[in-house]
Protein backbone atom coordinates (compact mmCIF):
# COMPACT_ATOMS: atom_id res chain seq x y z
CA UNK A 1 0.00 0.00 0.00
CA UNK A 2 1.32 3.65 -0.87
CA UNK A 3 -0.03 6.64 0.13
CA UNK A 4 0.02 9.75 -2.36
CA UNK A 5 -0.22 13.27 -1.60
CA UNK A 6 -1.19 15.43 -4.82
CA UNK A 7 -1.20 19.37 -4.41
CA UNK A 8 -4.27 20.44 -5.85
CA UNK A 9 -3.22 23.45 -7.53
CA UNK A 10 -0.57 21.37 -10.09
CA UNK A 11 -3.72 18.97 -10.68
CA UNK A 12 -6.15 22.02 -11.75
CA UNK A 13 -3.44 23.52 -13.51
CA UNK A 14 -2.51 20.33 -15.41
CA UNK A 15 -6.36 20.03 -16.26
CA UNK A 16 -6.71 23.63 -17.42
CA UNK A 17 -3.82 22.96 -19.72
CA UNK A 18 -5.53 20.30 -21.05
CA UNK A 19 -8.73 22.37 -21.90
CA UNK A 20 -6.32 25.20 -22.94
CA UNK A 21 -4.36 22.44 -25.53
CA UNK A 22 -7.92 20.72 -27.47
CA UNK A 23 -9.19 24.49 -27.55
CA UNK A 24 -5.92 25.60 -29.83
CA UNK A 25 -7.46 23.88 -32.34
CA UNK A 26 -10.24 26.55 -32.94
CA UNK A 27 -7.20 28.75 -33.58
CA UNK A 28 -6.62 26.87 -37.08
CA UNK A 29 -7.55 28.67 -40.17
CA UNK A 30 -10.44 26.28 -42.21
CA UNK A 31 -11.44 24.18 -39.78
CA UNK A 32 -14.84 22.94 -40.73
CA UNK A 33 -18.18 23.62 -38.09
CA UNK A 34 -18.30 20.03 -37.31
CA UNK A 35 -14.27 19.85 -35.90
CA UNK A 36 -15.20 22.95 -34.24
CA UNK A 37 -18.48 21.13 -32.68
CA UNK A 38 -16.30 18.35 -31.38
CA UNK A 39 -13.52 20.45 -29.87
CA UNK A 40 -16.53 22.71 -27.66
CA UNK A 41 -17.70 19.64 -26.29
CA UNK A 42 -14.61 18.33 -25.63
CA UNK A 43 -13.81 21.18 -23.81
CA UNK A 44 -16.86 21.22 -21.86
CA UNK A 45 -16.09 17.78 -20.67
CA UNK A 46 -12.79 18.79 -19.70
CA UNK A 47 -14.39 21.69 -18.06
CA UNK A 48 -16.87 19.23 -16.35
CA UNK A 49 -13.97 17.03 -15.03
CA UNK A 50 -12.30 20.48 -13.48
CA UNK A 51 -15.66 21.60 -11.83
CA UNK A 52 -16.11 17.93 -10.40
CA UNK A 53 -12.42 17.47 -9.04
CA UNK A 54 -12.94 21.42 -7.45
CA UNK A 55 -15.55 20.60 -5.47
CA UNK A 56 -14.21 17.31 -4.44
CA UNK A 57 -10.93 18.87 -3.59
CA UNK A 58 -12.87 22.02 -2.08
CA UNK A 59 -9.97 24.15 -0.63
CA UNK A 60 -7.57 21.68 0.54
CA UNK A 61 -4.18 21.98 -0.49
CA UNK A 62 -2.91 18.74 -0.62
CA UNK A 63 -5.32 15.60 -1.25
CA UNK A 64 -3.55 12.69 0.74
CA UNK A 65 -4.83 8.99 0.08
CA UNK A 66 -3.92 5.33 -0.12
CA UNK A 67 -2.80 4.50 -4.11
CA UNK A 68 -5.73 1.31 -3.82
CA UNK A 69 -8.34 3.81 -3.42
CA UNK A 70 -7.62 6.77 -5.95
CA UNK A 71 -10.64 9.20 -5.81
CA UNK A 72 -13.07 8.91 -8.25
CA UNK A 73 -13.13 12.56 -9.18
CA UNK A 74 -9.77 12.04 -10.55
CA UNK A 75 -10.00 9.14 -12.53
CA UNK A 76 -13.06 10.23 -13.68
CA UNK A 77 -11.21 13.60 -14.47
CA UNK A 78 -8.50 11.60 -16.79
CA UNK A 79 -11.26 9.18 -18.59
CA UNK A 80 -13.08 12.68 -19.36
CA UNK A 81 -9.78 14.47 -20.68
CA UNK A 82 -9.09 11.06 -22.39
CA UNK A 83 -12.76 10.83 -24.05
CA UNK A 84 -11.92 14.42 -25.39
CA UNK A 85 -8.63 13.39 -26.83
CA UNK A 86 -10.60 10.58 -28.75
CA UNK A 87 -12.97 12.46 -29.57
CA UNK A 88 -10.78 15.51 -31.05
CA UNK A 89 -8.51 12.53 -32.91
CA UNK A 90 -11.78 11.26 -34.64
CA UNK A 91 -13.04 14.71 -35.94
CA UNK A 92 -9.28 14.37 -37.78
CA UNK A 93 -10.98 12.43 -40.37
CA UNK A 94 -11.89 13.80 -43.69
CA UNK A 95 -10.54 17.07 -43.46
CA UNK A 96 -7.80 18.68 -45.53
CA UNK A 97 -4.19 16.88 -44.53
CA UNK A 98 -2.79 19.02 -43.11
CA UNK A 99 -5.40 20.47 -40.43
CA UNK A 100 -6.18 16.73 -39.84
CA UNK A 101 -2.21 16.50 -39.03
CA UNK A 102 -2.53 19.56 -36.89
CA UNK A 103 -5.83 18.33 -34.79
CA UNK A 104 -4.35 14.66 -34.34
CA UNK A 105 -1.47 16.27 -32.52
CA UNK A 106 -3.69 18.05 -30.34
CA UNK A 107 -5.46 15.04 -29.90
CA UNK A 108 -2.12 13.24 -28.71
CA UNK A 109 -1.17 15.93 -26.50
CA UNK A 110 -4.80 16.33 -24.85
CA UNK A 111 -4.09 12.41 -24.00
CA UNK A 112 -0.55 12.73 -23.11
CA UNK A 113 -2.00 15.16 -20.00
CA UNK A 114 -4.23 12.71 -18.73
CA UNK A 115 -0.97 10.12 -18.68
CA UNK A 116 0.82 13.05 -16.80
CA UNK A 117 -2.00 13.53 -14.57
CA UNK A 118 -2.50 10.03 -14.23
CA UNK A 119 1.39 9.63 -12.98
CA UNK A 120 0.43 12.01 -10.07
CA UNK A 121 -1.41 9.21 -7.94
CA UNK A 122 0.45 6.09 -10.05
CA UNK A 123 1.47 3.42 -7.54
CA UNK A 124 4.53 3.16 -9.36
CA UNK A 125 7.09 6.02 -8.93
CA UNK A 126 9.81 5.17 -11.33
CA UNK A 127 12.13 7.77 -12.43
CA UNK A 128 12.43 8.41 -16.26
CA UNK A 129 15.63 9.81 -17.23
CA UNK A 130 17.26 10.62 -14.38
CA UNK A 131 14.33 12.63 -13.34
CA UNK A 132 11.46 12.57 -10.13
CA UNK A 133 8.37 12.10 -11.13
CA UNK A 134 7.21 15.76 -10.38
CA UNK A 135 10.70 17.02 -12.89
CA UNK A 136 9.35 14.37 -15.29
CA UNK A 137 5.75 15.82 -14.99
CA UNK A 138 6.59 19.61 -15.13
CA UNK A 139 9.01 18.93 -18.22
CA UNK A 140 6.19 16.86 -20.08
CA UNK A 141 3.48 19.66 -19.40
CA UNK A 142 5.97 22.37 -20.42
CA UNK A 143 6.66 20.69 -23.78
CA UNK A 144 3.33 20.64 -24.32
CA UNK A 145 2.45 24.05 -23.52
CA UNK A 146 5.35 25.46 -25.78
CA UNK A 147 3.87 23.07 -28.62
CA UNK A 148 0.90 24.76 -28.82
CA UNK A 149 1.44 28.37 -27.44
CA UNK A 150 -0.43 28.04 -24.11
């Protein structure tokens, strides 16, 4: 049995990232009404997930708990952000190459925050590259948010 501690404020802002990555997309120049119909939803799942985790986490700083019995507001936080990666990835489809190539890598990086949120309250802390898992986490989100301008 482990017990995790997860600071709330790098949770919401690693979920806010992940609203603020799928909504680049309605940045792109031709995108079509129905990408742009998939993205707002998206987001407002994303956004749903964020509300839900708030008022689980209410104030509290630090959420401490035992890594058998991981809250449901945040796995149901990552299957929402997750959803809205798979969702973005299938609007990809029949669109110009190019935008599709643009909105898939949204897609992937809308699903790589869940994994990084996800690695918060992971039973297994194994360092990757010589880094902890909060360097590992920070670097991965910071990629992400220079990849898209956020």
């Amino acid at each position: 049995m482990t017990t995790i501690s997860l600071k709330v404020d790098e949770a919401v802002g690693d979920i806010k990232i992940a609203e603020s990555v799928a909504q680049t997309v309605l940045s792109f120049t031709a995108v079509p009404t129905p990408v742009t119909t998939v993205v707002s939803k998206a987001v407002a799942l994303i956004n749903g997930g964020l509300d839900a985790f708030q008022q689980y986490a209410g104030s509290t700083a630090t959420l401490t708990f035992d890594s058998t019995s991981v809250p449901a507001a945040l796995t149901s936080v990552v299957a929402d952000i997750r959803t809205a990666a798979s969702d973005i990835s299938g609007a990809a489809t029949g669109i110009e190459a190019t935008l599709a190539a643009k909105v898939s890598t949204v897609s992937a990086d809308v699903a790589a925050v869940a994994s990084v949120i996800e690695s918060m309250f992971s039973a297994v802390t194994s360092a990757r590259f010589g880094l902890s898992e909060v360097e590992w986490r920070k670097q991965r989100i910071a990629a992400i948010r220079l990849r898209h301008g956020v």
